[in-house]
Protein backbone atom coordinates (compact mmCIF):
# COMPACT_ATOMS: atom_id res chain seq x y z
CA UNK A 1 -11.93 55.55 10.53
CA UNK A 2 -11.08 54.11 14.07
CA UNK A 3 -14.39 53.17 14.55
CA UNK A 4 -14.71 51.07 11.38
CA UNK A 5 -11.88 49.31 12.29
CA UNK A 6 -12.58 48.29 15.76
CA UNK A 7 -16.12 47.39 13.86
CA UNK A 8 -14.71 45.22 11.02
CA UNK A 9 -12.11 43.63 13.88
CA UNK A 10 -15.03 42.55 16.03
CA UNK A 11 -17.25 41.58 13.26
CA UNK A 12 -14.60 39.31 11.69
CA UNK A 13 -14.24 37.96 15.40
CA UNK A 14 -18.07 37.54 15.25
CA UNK A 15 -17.94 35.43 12.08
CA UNK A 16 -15.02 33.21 12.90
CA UNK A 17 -16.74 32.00 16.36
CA UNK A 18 -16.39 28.34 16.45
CA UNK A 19 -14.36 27.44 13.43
CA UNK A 20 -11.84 25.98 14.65
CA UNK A 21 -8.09 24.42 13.15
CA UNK A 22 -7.93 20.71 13.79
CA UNK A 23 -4.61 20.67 15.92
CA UNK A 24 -2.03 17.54 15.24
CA UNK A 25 -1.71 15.22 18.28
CA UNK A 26 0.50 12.61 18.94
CA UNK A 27 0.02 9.31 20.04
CA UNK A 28 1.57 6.32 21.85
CA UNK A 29 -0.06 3.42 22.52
CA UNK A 30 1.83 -0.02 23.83
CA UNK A 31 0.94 -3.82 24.42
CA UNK A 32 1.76 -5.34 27.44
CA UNK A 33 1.60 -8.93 28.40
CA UNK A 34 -0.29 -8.83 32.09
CA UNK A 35 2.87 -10.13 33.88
CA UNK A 36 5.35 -10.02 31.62
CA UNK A 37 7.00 -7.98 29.07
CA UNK A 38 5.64 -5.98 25.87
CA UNK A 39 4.14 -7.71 22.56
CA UNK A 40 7.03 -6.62 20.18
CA UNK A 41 7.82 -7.80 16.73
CA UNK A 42 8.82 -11.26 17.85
CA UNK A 43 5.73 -12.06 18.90
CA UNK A 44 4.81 -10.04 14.79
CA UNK A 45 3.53 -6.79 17.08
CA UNK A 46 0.20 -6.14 18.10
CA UNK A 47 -2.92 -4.75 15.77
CA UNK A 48 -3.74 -1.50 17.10
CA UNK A 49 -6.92 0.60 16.27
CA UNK A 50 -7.87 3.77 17.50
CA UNK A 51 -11.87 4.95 17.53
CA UNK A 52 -13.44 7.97 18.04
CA UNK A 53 -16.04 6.44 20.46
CA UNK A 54 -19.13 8.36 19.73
CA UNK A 55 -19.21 7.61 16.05
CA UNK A 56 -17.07 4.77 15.78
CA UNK A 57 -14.81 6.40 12.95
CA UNK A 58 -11.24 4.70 12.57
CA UNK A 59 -8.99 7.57 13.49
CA UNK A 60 -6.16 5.65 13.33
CA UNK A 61 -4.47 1.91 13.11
CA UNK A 62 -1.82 0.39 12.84
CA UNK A 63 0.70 -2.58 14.48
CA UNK A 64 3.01 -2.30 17.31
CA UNK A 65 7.19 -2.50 16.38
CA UNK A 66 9.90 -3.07 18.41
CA UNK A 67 11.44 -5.40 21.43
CA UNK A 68 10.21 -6.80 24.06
CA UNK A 69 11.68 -4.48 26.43
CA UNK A 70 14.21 -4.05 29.48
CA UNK A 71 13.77 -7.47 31.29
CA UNK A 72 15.05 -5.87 34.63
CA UNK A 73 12.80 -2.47 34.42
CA UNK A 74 10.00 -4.75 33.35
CA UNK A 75 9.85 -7.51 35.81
CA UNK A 76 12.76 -7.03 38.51
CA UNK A 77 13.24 -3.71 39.49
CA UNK A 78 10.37 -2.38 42.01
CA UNK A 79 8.03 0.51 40.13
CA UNK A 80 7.50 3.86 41.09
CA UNK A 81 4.15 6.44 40.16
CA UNK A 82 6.45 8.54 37.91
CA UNK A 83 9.07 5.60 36.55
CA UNK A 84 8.98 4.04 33.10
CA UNK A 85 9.61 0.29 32.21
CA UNK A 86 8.66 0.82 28.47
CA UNK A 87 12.53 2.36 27.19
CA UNK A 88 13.07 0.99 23.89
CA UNK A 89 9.59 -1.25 23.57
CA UNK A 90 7.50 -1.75 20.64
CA UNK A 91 5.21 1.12 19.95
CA UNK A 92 2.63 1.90 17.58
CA UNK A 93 3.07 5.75 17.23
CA UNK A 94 0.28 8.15 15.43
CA UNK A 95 -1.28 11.63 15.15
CA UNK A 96 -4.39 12.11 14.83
CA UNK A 97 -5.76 15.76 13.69
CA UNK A 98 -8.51 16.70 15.93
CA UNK A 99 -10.07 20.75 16.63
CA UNK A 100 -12.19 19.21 19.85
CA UNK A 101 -11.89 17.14 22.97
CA UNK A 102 -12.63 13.15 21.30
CA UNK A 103 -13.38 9.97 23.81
CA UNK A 104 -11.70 7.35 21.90
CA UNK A 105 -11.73 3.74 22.19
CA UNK A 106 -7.98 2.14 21.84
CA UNK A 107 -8.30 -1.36 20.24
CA UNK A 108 -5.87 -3.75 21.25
CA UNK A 109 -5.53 -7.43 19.12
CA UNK A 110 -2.42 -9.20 20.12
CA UNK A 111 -0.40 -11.66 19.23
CA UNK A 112 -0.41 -11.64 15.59
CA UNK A 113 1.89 -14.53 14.94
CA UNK A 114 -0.61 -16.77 16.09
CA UNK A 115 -4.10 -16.01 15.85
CA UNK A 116 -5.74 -18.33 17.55
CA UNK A 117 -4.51 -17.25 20.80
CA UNK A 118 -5.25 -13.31 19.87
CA UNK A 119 -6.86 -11.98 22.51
CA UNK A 120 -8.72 -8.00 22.23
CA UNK A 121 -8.09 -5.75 24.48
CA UNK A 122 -9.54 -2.22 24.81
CA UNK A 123 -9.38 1.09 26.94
CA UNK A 124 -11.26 4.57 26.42
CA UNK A 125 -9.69 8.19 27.07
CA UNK A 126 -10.02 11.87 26.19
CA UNK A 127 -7.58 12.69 23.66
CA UNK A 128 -7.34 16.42 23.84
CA UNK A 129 -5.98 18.98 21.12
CA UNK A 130 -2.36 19.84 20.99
CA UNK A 131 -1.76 17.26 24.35
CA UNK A 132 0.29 14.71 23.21
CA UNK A 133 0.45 11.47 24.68
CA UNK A 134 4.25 9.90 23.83
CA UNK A 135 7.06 8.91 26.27
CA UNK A 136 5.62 6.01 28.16
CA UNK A 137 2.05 6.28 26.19
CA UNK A 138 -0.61 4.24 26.71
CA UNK A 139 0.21 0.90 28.42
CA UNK A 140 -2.33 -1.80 27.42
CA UNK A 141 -2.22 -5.24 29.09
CA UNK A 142 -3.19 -8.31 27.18
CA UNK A 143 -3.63 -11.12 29.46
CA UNK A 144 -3.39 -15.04 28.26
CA UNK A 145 -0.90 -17.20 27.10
CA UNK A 146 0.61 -17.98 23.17
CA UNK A 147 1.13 -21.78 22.65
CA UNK A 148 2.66 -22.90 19.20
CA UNK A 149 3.37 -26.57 19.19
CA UNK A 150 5.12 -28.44 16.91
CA UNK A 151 4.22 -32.00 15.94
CA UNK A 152 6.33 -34.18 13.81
CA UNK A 153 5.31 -35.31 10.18
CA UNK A 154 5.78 -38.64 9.89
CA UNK A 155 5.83 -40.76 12.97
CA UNK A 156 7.72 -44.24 13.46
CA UNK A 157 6.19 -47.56 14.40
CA UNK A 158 8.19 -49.82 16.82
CA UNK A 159 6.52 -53.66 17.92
CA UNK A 160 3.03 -51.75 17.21
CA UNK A 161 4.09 -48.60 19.47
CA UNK A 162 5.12 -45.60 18.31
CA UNK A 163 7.28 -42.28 20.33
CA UNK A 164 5.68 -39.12 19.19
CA UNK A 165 8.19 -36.31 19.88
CA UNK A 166 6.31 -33.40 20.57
CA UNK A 167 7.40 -30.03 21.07
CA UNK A 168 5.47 -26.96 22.20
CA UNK A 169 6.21 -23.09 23.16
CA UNK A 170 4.34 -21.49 25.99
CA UNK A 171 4.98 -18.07 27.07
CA UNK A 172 2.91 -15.08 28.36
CA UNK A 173 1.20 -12.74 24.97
C-alpha cells in the first residue's frame, strides 16, 4: 500500500510538471521631468502602458495621479544610491498576473494636458513572479518643455498700431 502511494505521489508530481499558477505582482511606475519634479495631476498625469515585449500584449495601462512631489528631496537636497525623492508623487500603480519571468516594455506619454508637447518615453525590464516593484518604483524621465500660451481675443487698434498682450507658461514636463 506504501508503494502505491509513493507511486501515485510521484506520478501526480510527474503530471503537474510545468503548470504553473500565475503569481500577482505589483507595480510602480513614475514620470519624471529630466530636471525637475514628477508629472502629477496638474500637469493631468502621465499615460502609462505596460507591454510584454516579446508579443507586444498590453499587460497593463493606465495614467499617473498625484503631486508633483517634495521640492527639496527632488531638486535641493544631494541624492544618495539607497534614498528616495518620490514620497508622496504621482504614481500609476498595477499588478499584473504573470507564472514566468516577462521583459516588458514601460510606455511613458506625458503631459496630457497639452498634447502637443507629449513627449514618449520608454524603458524595458524583467518583471519577475511574486517580486514586486513599489516604494520608489520605476522612475521614468521625460525630457522637454510644456508651453501653453494664451493670446487675447479681440485685440485693440490705436493710430493704426495695436499692443497684443500675450501671455505664455513654460515649465519643465
Amino acid at each position: 500500500m506504501k508503494k502505491i502511494l509513493i507511486a501515485a505521489l510521484l506520478m501526480s508530481g510527474f503530471f503537474m510538471y510545468g503548470i504553473s499558477e500565475a503569481v500577482s505582482t505589483k507595480l510602480v511606475v513614475r514620470a519624471k521631468s529630466k530636471d525637475a519634479k514628477f508629472v502629477g495631476t496638474s500637469m493631468g498625469g502621465a499615460r502609462v502602458t505596460v507591454k510584454d515585449s516579446e508579443s507586444g500584449n498590453v499587460l497593463a495601462t493606465g495614467i499617473t495621479q498625484g503631486s508633483t512631489g517634495d521640492t527639496g528631496k527632488i531638486m535641493i537636497e544631494p541624492k544618495t544610491r539607497f534614498g528616495t525623492i518620490s514620497d508622496g508623487a504621482a504614481k500609476f500603480e498595477t499588478s499584473i498576473d504573470i507564472n514566468e519571468p516577462v521583459l516588458i516594455t514601460i510606455e511613458i506619454d506625458a503631459p496630457l494636458v497639452t498634447k502637443p508637447d507629449m513627449i514618449k518615453s520608454s524603458t524595458q525590464m524583467w518583471l519577475i513572479p511574486g517580486k514586486d516593484i513599489t516604494g520608489q518604483g520605476i522612475i521614468i524621465e521625460i525630457p522637454g518643455f510644456s508651453v501653453i500660451a494664451r493670446a487675447p481675443e479681440k485685440i485693440n487698434m490705436t493710430g493704426g498700431k495695436a499692443v497684443i498682450p500675450f501671455q505664455s507658461r513654460i515649465v519643465m514636463i
